[in-house]
C-alpha atoms as a PDB file:
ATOM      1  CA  UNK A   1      55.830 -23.377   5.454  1.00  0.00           C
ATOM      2  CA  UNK A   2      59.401 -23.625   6.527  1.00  0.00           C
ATOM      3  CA  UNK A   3      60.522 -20.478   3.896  1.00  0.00           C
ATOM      4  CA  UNK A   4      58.365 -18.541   6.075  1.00  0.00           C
ATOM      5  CA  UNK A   5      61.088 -18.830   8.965  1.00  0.00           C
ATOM      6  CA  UNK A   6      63.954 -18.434   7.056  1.00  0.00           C
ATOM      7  CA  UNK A   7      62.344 -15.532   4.667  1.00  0.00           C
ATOM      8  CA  UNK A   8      63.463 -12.896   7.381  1.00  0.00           C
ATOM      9  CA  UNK A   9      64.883  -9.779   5.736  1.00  0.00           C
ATOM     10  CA  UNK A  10      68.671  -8.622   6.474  1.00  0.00           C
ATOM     11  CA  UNK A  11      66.937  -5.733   8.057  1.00  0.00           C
ATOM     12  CA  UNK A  12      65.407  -7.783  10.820  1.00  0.00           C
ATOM     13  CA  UNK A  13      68.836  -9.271  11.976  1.00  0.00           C
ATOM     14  CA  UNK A  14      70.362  -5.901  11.524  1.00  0.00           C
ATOM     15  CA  UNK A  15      68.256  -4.855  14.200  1.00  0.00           C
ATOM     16  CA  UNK A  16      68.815  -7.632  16.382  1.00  0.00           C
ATOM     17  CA  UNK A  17      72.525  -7.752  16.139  1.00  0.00           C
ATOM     18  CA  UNK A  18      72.724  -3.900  17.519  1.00  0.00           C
ATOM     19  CA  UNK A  19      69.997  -4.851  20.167  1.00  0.00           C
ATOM     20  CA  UNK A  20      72.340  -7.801  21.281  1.00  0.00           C
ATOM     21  CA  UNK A  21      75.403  -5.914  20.840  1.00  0.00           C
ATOM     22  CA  UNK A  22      74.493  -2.973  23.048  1.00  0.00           C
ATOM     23  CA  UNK A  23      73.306  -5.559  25.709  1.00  0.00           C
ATOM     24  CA  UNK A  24      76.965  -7.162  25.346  1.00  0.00           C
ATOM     25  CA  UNK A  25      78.163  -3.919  25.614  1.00  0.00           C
ATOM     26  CA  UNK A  26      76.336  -2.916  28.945  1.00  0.00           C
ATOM     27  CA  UNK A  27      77.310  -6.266  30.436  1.00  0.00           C
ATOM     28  CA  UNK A  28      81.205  -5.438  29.463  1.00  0.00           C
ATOM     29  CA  UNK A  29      80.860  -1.755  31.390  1.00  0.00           C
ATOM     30  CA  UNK A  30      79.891  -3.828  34.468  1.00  0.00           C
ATOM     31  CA  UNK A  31      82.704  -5.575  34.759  1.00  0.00           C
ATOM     32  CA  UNK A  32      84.881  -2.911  33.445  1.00  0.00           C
ATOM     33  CA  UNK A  33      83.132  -0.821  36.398  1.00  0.00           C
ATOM     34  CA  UNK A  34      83.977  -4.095  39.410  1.00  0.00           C
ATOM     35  CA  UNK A  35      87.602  -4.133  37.760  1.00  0.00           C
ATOM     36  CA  UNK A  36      88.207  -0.826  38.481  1.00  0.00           C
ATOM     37  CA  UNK A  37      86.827  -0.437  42.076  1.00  0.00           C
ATOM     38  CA  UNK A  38      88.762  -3.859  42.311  1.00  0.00           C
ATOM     39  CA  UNK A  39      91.955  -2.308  41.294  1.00  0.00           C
ATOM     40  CA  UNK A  40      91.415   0.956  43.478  1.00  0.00           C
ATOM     41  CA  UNK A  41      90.800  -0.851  46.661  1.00  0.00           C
ATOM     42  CA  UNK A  42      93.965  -3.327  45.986  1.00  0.00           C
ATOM     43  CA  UNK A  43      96.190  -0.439  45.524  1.00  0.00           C
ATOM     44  CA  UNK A  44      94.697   1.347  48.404  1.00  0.00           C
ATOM     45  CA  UNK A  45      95.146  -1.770  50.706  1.00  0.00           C
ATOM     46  CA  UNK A  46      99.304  -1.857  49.376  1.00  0.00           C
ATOM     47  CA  UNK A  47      99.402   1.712  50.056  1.00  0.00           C
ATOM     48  CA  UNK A  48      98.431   1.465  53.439  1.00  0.00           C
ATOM     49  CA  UNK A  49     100.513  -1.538  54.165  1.00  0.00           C
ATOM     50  CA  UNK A  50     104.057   0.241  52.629  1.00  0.00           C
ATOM     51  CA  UNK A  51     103.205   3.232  53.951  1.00  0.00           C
ATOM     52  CA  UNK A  52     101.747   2.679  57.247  1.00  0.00           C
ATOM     53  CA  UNK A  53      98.589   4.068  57.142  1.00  0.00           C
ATOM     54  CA  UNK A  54      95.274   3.457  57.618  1.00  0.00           C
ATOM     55  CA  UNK A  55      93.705   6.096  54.766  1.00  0.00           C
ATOM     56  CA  UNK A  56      94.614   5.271  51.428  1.00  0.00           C
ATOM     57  CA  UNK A  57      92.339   2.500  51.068  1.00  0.00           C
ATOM     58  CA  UNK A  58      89.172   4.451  51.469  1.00  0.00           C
ATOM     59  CA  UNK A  59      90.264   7.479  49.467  1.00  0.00           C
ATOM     60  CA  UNK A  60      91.520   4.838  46.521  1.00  0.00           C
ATOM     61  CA  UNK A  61      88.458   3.144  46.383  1.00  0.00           C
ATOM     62  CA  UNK A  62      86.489   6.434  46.569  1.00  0.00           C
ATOM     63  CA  UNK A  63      88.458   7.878  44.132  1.00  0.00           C
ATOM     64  CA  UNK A  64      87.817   4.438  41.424  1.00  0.00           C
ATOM     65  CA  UNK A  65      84.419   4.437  42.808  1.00  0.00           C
ATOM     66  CA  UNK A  66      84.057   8.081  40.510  1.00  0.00           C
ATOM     67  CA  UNK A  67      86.784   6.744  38.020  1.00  0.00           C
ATOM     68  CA  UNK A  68      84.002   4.086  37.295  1.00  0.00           C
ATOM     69  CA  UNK A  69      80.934   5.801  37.392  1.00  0.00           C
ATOM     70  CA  UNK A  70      82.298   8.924  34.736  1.00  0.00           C
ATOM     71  CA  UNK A  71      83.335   5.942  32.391  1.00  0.00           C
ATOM     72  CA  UNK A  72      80.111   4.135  32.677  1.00  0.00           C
ATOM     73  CA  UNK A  73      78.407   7.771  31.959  1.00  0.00           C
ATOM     74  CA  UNK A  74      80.306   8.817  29.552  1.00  0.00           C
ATOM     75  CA  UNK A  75      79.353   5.009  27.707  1.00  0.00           C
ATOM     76  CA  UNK A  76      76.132   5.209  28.077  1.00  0.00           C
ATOM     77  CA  UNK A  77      76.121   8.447  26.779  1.00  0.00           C
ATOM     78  CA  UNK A  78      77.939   7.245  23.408  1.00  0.00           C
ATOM     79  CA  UNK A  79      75.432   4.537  22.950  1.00  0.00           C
ATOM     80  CA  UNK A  80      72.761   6.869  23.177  1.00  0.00           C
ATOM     81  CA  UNK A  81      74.075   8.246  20.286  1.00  0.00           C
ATOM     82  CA  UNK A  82      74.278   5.456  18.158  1.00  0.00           C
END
């Protein structure tokens, strides 16, 4: 009764382990993609304070806001493939 459980073929953890490793994966390009708009704003916000303006920290962000988005694409796209 309890071979039943454990008679599982290698094929059904294969597929598992690639559903759980894309999900891993997905989770990783979220916080890659927070990092990144975290990073643009900061160096926004110590542009405008050095240099006196009130700009850079909009146009930063904006700017990581695409940085993020093309490298969560471009991902997504690659695990499509696989």
């Amino acid at each position: 009764m309890e071979q039943s459980n454990q008679s599982k073929s290698p094929k059904d953890n294969k597929g598992s382990k690639i559903k759980n490793n894309k999900f891993l994966q997905f989770t990783a390009v979220a916080f890659q993609m927070g990092a990144t708009i975290f990073l643009g704003n900061y160096l926004g916000k110590w542009l405008d304070k050095n240099y006196n303006t009130n700009f850079y920290e909009q146009v930063v962000t904006l700017i990581a806001v695409f940085i993020s988005l093309y490298l969560v694409i471009k991902q997504a796209i690659k695990a499509s493939k696989e």
